[in-house]
PDB file of N, CA and C in Angstrom:
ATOM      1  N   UNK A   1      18.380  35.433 -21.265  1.00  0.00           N
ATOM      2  CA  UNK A   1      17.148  34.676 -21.289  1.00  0.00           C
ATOM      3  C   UNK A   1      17.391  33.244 -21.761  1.00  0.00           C
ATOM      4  N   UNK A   2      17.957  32.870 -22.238  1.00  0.00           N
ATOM      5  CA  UNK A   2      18.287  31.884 -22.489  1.00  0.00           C
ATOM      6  C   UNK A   2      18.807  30.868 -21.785  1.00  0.00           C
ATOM      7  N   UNK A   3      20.065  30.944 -20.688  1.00  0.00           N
ATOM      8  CA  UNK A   3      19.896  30.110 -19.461  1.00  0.00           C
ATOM      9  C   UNK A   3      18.268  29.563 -19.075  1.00  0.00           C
ATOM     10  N   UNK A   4      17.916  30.497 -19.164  1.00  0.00           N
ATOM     11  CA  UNK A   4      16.689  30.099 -18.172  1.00  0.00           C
ATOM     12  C   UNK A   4      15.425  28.667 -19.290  1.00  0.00           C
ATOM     13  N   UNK A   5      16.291  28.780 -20.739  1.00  0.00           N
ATOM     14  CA  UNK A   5      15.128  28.152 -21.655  1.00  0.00           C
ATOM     15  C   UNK A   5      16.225  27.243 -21.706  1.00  0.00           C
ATOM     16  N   UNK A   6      17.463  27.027 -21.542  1.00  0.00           N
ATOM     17  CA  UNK A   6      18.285  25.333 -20.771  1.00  0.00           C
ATOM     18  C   UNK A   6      17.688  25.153 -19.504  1.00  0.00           C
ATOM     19  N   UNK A   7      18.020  25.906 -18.642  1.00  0.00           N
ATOM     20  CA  UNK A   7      17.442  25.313 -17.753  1.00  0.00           C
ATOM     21  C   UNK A   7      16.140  24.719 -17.565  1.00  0.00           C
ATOM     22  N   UNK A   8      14.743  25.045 -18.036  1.00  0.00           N
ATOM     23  CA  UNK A   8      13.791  24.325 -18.528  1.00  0.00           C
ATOM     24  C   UNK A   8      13.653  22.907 -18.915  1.00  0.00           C
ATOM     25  N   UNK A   9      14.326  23.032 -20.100  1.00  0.00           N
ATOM     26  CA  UNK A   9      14.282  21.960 -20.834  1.00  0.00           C
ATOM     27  C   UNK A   9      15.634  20.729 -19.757  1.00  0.00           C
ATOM     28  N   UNK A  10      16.631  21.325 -19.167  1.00  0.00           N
ATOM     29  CA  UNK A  10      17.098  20.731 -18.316  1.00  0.00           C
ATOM     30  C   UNK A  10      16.663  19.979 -17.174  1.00  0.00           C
ATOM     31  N   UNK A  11      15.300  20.383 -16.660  1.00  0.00           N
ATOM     32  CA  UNK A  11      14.328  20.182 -15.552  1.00  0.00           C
ATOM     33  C   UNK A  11      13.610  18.929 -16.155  1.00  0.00           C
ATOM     34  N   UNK A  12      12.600  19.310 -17.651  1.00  0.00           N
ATOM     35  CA  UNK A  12      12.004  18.740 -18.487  1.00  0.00           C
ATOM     36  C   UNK A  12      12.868  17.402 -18.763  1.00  0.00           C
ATOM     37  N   UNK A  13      13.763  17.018 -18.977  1.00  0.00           N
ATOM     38  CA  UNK A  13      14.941  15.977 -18.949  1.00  0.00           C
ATOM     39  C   UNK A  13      14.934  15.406 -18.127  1.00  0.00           C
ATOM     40  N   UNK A  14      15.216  15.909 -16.727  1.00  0.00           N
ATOM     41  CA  UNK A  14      15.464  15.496 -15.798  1.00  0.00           C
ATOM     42  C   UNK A  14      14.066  14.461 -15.079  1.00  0.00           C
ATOM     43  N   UNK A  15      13.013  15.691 -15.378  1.00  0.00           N
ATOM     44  CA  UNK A  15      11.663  15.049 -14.946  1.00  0.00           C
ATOM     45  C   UNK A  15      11.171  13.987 -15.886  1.00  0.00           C
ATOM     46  N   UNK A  16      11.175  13.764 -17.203  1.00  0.00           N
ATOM     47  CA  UNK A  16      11.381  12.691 -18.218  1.00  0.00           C
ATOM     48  C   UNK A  16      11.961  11.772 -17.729  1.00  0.00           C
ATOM     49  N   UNK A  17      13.320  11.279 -17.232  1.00  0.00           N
ATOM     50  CA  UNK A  17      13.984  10.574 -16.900  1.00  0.00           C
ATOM     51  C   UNK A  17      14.079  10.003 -15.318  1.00  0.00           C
ATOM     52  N   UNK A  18      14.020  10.718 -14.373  1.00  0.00           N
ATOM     53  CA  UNK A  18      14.206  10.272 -13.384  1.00  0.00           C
ATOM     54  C   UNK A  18      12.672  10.532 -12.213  1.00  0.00           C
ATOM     55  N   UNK A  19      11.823  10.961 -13.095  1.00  0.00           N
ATOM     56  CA  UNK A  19      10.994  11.369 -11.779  1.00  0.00           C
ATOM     57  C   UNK A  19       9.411  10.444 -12.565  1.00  0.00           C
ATOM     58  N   UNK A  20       8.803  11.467 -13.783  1.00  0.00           N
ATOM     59  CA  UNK A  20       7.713  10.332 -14.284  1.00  0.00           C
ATOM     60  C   UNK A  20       7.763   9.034 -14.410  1.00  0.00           C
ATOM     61  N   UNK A  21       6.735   8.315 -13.847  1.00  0.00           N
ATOM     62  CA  UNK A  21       6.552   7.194 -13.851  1.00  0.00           C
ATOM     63  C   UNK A  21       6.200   6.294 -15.287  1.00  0.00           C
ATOM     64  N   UNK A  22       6.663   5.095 -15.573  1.00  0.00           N
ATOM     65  CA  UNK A  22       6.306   4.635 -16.870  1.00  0.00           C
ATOM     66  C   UNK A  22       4.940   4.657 -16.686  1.00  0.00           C
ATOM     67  N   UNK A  23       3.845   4.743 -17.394  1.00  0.00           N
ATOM     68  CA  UNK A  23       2.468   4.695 -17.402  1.00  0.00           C
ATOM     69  C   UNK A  23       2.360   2.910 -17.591  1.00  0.00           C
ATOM     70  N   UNK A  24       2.995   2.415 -18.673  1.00  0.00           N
ATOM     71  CA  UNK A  24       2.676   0.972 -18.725  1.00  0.00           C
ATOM     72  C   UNK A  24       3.080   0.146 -17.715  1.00  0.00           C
ATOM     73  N   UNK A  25       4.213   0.412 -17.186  1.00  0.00           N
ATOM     74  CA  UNK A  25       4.435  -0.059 -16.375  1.00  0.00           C
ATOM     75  C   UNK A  25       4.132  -0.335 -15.066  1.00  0.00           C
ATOM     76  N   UNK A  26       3.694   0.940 -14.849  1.00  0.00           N
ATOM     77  CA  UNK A  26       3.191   1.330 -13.479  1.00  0.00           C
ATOM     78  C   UNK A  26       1.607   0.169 -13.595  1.00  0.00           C
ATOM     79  N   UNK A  27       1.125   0.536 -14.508  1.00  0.00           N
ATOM     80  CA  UNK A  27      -0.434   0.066 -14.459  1.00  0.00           C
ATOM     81  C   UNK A  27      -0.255  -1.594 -14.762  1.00  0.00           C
ATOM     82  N   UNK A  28       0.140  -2.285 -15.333  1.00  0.00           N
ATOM     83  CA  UNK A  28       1.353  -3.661 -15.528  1.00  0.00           C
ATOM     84  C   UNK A  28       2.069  -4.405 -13.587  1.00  0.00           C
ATOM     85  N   UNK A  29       2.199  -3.464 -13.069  1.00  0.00           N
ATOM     86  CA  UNK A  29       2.695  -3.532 -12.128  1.00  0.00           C
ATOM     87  C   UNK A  29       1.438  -3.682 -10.873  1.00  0.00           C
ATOM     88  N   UNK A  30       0.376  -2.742 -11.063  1.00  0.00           N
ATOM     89  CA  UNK A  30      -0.836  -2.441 -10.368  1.00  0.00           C
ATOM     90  C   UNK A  30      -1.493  -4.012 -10.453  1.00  0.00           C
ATOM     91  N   UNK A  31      -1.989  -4.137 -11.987  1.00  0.00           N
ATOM     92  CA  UNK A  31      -2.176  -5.811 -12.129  1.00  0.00           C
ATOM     93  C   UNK A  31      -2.419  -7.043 -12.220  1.00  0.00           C
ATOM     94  N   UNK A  32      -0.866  -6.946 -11.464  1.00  0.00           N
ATOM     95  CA  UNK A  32      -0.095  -8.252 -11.114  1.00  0.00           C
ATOM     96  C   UNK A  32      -0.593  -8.174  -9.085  1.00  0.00           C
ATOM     97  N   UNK A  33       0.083  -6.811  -8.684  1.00  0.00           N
ATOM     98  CA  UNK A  33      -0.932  -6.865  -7.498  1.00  0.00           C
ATOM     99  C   UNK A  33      -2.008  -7.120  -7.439  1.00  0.00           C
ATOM    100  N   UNK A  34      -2.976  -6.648  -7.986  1.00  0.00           N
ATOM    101  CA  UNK A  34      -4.831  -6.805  -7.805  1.00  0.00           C
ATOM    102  C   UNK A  34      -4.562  -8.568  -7.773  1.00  0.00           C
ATOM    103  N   UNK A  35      -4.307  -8.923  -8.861  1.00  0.00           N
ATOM    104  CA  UNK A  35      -4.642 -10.005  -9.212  1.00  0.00           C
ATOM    105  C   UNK A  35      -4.024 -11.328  -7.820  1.00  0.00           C
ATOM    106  N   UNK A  36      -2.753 -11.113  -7.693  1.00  0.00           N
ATOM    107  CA  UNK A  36      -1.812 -11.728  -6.453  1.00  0.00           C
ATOM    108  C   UNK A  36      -2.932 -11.638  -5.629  1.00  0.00           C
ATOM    109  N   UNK A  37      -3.032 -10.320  -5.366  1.00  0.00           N
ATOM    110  CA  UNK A  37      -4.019  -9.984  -3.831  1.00  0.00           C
ATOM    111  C   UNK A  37      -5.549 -10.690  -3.943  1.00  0.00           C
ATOM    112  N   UNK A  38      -6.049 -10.810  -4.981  1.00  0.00           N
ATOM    113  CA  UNK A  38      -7.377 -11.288  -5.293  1.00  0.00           C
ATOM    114  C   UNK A  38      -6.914 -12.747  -4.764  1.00  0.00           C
ATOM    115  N   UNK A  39      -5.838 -13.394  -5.188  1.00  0.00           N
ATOM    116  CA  UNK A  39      -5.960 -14.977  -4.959  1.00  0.00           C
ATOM    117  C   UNK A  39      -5.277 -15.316  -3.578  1.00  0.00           C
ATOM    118  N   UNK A  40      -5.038 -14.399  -2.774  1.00  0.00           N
ATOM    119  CA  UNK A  40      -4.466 -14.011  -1.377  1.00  0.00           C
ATOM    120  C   UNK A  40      -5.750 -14.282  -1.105  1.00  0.00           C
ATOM    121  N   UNK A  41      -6.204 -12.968  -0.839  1.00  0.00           N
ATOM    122  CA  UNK A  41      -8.008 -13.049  -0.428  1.00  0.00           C
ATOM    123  C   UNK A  41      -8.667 -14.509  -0.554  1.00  0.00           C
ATOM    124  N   UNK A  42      -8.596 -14.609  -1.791  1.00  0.00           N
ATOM    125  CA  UNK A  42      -9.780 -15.998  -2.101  1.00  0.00           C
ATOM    126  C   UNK A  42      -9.422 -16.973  -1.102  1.00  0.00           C
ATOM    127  N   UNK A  43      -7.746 -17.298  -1.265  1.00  0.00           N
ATOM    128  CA  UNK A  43      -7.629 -18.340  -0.586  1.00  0.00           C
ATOM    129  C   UNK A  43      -7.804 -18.304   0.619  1.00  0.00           C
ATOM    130  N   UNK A  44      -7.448 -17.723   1.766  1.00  0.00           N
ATOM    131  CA  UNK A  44      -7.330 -17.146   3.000  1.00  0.00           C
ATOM    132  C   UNK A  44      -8.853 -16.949   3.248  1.00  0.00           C
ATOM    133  N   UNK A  45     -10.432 -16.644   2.682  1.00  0.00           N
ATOM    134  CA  UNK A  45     -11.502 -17.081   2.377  1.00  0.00           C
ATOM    135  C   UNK A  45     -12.007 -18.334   2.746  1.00  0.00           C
ATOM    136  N   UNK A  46     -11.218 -19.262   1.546  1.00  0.00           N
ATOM    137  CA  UNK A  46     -11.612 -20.572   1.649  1.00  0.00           C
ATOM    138  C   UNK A  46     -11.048 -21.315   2.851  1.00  0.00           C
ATOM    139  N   UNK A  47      -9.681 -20.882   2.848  1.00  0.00           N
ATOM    140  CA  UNK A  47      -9.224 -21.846   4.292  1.00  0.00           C
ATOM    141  C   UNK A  47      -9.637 -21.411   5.488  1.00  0.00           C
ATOM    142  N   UNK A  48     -10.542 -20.015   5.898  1.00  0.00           N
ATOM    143  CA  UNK A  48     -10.374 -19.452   6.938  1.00  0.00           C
ATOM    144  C   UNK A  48     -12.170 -18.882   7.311  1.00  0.00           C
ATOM    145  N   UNK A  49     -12.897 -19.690   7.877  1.00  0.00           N
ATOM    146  CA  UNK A  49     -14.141 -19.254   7.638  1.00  0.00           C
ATOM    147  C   UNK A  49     -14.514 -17.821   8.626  1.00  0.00           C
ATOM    148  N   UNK A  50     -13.500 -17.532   9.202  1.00  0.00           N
ATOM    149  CA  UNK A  50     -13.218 -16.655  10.707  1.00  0.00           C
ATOM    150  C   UNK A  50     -12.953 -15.122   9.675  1.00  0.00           C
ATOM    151  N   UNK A  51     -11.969 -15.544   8.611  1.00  0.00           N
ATOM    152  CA  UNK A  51     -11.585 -14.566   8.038  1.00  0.00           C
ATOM    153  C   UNK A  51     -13.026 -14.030   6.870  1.00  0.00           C
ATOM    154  N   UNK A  52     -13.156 -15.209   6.362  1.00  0.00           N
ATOM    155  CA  UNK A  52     -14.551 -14.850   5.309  1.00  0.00           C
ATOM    156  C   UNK A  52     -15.359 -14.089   6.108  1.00  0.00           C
ATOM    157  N   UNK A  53     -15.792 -13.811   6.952  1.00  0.00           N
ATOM    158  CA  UNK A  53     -16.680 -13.383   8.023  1.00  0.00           C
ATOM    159  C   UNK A  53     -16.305 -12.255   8.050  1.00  0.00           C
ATOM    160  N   UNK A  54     -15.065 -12.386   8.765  1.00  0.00           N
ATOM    161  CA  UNK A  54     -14.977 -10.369   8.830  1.00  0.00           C
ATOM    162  C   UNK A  54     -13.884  -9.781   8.411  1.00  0.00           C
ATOM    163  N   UNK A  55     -13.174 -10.228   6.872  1.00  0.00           N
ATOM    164  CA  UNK A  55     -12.965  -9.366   5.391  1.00  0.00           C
ATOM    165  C   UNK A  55     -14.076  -8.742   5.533  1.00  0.00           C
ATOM    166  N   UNK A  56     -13.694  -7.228   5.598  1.00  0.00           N
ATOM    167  CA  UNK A  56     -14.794  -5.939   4.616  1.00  0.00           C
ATOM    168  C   UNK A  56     -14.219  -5.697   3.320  1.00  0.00           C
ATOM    169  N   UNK A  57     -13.020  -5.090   3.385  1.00  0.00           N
ATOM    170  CA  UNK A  57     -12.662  -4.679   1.975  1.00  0.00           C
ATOM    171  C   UNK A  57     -10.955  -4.510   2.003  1.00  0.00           C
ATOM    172  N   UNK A  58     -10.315  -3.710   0.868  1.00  0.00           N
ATOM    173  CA  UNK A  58      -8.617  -3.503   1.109  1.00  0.00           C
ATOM    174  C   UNK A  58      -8.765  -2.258   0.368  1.00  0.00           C
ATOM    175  N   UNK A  59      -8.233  -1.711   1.470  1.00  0.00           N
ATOM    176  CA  UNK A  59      -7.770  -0.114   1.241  1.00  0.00           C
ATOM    177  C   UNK A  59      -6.557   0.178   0.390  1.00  0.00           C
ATOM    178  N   UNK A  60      -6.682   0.927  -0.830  1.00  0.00           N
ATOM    179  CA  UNK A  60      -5.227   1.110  -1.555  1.00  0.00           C
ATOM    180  C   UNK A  60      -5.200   2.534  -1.481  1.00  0.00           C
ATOM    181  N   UNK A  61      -3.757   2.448  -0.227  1.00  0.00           N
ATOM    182  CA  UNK A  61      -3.517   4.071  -0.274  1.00  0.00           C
ATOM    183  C   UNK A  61      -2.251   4.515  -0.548  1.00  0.00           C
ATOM    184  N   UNK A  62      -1.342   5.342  -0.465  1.00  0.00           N
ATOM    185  CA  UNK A  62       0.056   5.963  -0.055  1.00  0.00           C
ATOM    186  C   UNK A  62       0.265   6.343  -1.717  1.00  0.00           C
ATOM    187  N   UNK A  63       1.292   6.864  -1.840  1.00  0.00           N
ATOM    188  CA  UNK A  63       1.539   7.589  -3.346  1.00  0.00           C
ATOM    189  C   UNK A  63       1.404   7.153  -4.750  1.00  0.00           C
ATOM    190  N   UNK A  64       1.377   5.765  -4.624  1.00  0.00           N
ATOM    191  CA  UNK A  64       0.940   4.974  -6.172  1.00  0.00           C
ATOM    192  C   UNK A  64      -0.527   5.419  -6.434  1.00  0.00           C
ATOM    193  N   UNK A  65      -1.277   5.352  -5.347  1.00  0.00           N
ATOM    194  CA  UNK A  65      -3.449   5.268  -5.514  1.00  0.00           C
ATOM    195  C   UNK A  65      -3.057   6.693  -5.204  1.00  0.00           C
ATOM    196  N   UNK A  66      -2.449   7.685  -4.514  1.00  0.00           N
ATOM    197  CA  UNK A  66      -3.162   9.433  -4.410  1.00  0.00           C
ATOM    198  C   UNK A  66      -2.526   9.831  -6.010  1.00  0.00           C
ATOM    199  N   UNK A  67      -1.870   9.225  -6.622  1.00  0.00           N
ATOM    200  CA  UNK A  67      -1.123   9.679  -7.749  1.00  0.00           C
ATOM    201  C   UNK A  67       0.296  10.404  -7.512  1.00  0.00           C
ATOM    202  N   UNK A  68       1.016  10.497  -6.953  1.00  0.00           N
ATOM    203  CA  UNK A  68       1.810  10.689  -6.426  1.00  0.00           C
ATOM    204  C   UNK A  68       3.166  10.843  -6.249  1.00  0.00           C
ATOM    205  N   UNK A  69       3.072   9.129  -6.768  1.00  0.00           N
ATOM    206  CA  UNK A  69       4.321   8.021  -6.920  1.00  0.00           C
ATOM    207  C   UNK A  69       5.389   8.506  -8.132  1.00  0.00           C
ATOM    208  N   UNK A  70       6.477   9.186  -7.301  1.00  0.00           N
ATOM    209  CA  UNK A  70       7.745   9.200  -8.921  1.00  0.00           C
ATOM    210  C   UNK A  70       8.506   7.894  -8.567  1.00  0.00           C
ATOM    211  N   UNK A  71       9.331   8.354  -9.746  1.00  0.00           N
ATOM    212  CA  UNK A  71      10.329   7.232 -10.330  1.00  0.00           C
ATOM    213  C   UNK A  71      11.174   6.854  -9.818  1.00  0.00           C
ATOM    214  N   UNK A  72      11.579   7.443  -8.332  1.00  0.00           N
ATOM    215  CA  UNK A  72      13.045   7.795  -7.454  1.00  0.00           C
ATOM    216  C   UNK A  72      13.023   6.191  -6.517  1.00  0.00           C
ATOM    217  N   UNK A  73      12.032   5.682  -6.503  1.00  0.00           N
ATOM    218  CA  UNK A  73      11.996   4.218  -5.740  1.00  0.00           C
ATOM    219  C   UNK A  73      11.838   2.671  -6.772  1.00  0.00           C
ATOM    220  N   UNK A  74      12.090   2.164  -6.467  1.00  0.00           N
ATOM    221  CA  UNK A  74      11.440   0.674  -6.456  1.00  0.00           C
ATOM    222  C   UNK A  74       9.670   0.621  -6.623  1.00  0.00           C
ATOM    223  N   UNK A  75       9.032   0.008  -7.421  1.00  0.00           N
ATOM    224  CA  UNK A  75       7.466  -0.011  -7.337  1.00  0.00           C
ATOM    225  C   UNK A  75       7.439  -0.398  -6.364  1.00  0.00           C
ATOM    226  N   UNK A  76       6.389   0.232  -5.250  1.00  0.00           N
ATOM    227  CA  UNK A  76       5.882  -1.036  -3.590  1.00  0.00           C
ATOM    228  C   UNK A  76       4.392  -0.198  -3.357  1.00  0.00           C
ATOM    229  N   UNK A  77       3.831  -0.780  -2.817  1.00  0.00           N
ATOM    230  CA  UNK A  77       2.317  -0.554  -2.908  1.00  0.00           C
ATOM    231  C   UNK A  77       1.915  -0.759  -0.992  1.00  0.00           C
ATOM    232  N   UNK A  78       1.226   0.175  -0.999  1.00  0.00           N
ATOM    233  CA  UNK A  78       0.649   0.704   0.599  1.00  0.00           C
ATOM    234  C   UNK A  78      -0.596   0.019   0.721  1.00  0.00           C
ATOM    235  N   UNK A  79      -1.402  -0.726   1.600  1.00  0.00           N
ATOM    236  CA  UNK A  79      -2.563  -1.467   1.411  1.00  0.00           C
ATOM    237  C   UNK A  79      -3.123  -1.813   2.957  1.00  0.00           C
ATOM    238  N   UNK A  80      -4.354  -1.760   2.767  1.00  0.00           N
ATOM    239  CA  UNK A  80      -4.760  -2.421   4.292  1.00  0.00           C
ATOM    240  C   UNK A  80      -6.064  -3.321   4.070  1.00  0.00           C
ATOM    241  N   UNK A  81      -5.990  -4.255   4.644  1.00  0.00           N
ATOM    242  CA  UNK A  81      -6.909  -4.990   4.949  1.00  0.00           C
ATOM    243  C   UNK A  81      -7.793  -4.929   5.687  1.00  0.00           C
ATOM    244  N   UNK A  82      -9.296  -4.330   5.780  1.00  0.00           N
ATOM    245  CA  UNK A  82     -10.128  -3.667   6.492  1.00  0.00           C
ATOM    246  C   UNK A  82     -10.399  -4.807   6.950  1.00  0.00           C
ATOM    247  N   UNK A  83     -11.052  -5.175   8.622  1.00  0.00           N
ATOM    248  CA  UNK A  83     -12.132  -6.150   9.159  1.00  0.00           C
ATOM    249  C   UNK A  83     -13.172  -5.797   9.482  1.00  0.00           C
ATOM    250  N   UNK A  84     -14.255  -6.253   9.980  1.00  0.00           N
ATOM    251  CA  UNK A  84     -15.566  -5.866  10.672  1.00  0.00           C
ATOM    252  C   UNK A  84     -15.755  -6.139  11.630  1.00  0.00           C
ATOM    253  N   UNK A  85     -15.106  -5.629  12.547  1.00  0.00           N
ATOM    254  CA  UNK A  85     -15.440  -5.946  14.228  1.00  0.00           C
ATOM    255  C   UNK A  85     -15.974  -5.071  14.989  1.00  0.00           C
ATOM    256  N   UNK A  86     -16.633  -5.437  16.198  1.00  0.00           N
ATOM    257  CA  UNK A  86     -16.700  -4.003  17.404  1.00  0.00           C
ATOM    258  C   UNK A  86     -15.446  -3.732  18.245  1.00  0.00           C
ATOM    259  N   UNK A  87     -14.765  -2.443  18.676  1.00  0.00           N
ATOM    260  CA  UNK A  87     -14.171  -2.811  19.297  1.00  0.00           C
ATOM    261  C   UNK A  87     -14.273  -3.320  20.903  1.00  0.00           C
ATOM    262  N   UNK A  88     -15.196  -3.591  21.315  1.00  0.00           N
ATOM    263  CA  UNK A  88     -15.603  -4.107  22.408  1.00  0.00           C
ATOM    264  C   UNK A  88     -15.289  -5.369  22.074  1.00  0.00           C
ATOM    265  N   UNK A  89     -14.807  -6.247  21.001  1.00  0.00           N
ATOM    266  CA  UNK A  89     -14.715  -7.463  20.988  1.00  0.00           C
ATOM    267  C   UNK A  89     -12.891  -7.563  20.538  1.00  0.00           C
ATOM    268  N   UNK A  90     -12.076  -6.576  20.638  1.00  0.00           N
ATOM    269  CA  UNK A  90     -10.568  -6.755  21.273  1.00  0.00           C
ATOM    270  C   UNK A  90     -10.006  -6.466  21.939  1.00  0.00           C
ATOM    271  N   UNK A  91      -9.172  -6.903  22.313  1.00  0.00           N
ATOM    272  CA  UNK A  91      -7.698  -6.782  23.592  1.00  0.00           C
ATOM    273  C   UNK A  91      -6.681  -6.390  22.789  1.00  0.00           C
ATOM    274  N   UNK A  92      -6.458  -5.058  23.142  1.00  0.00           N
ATOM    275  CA  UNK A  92      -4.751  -4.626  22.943  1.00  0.00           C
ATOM    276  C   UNK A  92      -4.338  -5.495  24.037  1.00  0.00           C
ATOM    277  N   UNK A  93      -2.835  -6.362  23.116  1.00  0.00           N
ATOM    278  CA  UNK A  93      -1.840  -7.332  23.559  1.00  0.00           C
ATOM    279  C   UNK A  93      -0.550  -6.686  23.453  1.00  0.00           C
ATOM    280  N   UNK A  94       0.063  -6.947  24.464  1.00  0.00           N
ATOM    281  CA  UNK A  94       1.494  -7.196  23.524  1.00  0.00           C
ATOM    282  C   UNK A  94       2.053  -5.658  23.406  1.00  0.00           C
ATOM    283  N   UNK A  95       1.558  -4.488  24.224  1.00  0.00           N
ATOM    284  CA  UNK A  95       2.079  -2.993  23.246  1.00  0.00           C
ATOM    285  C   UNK A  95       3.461  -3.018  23.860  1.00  0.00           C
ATOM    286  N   UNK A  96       4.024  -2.396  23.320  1.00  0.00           N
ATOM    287  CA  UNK A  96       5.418  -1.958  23.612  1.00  0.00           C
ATOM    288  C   UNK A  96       6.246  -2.927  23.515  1.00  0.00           C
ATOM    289  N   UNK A  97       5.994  -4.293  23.554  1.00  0.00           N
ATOM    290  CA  UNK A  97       6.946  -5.781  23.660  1.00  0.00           C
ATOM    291  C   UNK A  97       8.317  -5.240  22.658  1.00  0.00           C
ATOM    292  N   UNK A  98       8.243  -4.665  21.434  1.00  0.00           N
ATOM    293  CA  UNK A  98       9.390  -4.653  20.664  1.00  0.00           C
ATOM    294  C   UNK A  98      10.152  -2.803  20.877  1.00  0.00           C
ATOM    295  N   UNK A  99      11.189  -3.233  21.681  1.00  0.00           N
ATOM    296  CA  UNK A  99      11.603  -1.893  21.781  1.00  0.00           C
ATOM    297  C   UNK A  99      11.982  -0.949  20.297  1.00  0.00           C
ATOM    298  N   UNK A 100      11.907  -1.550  19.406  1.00  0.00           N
ATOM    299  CA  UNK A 100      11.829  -0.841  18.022  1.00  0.00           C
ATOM    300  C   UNK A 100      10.697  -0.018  17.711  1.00  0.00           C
ATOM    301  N   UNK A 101       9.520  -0.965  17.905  1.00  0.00           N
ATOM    302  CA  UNK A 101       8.257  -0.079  17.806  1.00  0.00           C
ATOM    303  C   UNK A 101       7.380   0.093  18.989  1.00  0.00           C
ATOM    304  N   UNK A 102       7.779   1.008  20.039  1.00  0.00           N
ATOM    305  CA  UNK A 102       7.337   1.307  21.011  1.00  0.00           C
ATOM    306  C   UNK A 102       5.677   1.385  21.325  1.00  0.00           C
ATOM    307  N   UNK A 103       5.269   1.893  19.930  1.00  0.00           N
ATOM    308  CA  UNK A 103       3.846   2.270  19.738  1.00  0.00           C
ATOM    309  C   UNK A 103       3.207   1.026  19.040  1.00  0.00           C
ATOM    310  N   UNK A 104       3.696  -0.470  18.789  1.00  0.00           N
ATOM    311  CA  UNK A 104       3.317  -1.495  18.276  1.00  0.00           C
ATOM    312  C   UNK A 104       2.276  -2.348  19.128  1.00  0.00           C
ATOM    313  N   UNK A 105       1.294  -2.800  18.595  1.00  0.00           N
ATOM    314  CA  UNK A 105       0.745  -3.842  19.430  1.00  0.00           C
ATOM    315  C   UNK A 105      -0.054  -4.974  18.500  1.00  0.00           C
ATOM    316  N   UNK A 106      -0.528  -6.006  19.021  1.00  0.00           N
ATOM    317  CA  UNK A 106      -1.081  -7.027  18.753  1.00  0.00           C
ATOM    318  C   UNK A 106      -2.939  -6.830  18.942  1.00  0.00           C
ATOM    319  N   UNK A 107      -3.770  -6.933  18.184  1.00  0.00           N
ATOM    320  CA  UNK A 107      -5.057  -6.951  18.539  1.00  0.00           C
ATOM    321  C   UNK A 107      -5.664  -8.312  18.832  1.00  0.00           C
ATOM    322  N   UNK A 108      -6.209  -8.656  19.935  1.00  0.00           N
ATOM    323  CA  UNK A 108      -6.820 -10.129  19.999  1.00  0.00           C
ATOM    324  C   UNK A 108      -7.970 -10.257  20.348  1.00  0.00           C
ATOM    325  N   UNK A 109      -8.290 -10.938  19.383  1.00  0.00           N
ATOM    326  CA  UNK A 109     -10.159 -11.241  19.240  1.00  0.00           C
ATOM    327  C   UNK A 109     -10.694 -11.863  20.216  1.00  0.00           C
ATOM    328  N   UNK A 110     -11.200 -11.149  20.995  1.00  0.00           N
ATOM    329  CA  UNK A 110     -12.547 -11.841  22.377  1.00  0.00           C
ATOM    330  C   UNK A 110     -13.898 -12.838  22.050  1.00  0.00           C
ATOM    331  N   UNK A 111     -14.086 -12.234  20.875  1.00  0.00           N
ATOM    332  CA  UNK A 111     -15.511 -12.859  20.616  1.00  0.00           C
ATOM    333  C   UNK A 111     -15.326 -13.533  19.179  1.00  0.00           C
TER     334      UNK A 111
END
């Protein structure tokens, strides 16, 4: 029985060290994004009256926001920039142009 109460605490170590995320850090790290991204937004706002218009919101998703995220990477953050359009007012451009991303395309605004 005892293997099995190293091995535990071996796991417990392991997950301590290489897998939980720093809490300060992580949230330290979160931020510095919000904040970057807030003055992204603003500016891109002010210079862009096309964009002020149809910004809806920014989606924070992938393993940092579901909770998720271990320790085994680099911090990097998943995000989207929602718009407000119909799609009756774009043109898929451009699909397939990059033989890397076969399924890639360009959206271009009609209206």
């Amino acid at each position: 029985m005892m293997a099995g109460n190293q091995e535990s605490s071996l796991l417990e170590h392991l997950y301590d060290k290489e897998v939980q995320l720093d809490d300060v850090k992580d949230k330290k790290s979160q931020a510095v994004l919000k904040k970057v991204l807030k003055t992204v937004l603003d500016t891109a706002k002010e210079k862009s009256p096309a964009f002020k218009e149809l910004y809806r919101e920014t989606y924070y998703g992938g393993s940092v926001f579901d909770g998720l995220k271990v320790n085994s990477t680099e911090q990097e953050f998943d995000l989207n920039i929602l718009f407000k359009w119909k799609a009756q007012d774009l043109e898929v451009v451009r699909l397939g142009e990059d033989s890397r991303k076969k399924n890639f395309c360009f959206l271009e605004i009609t209206k």
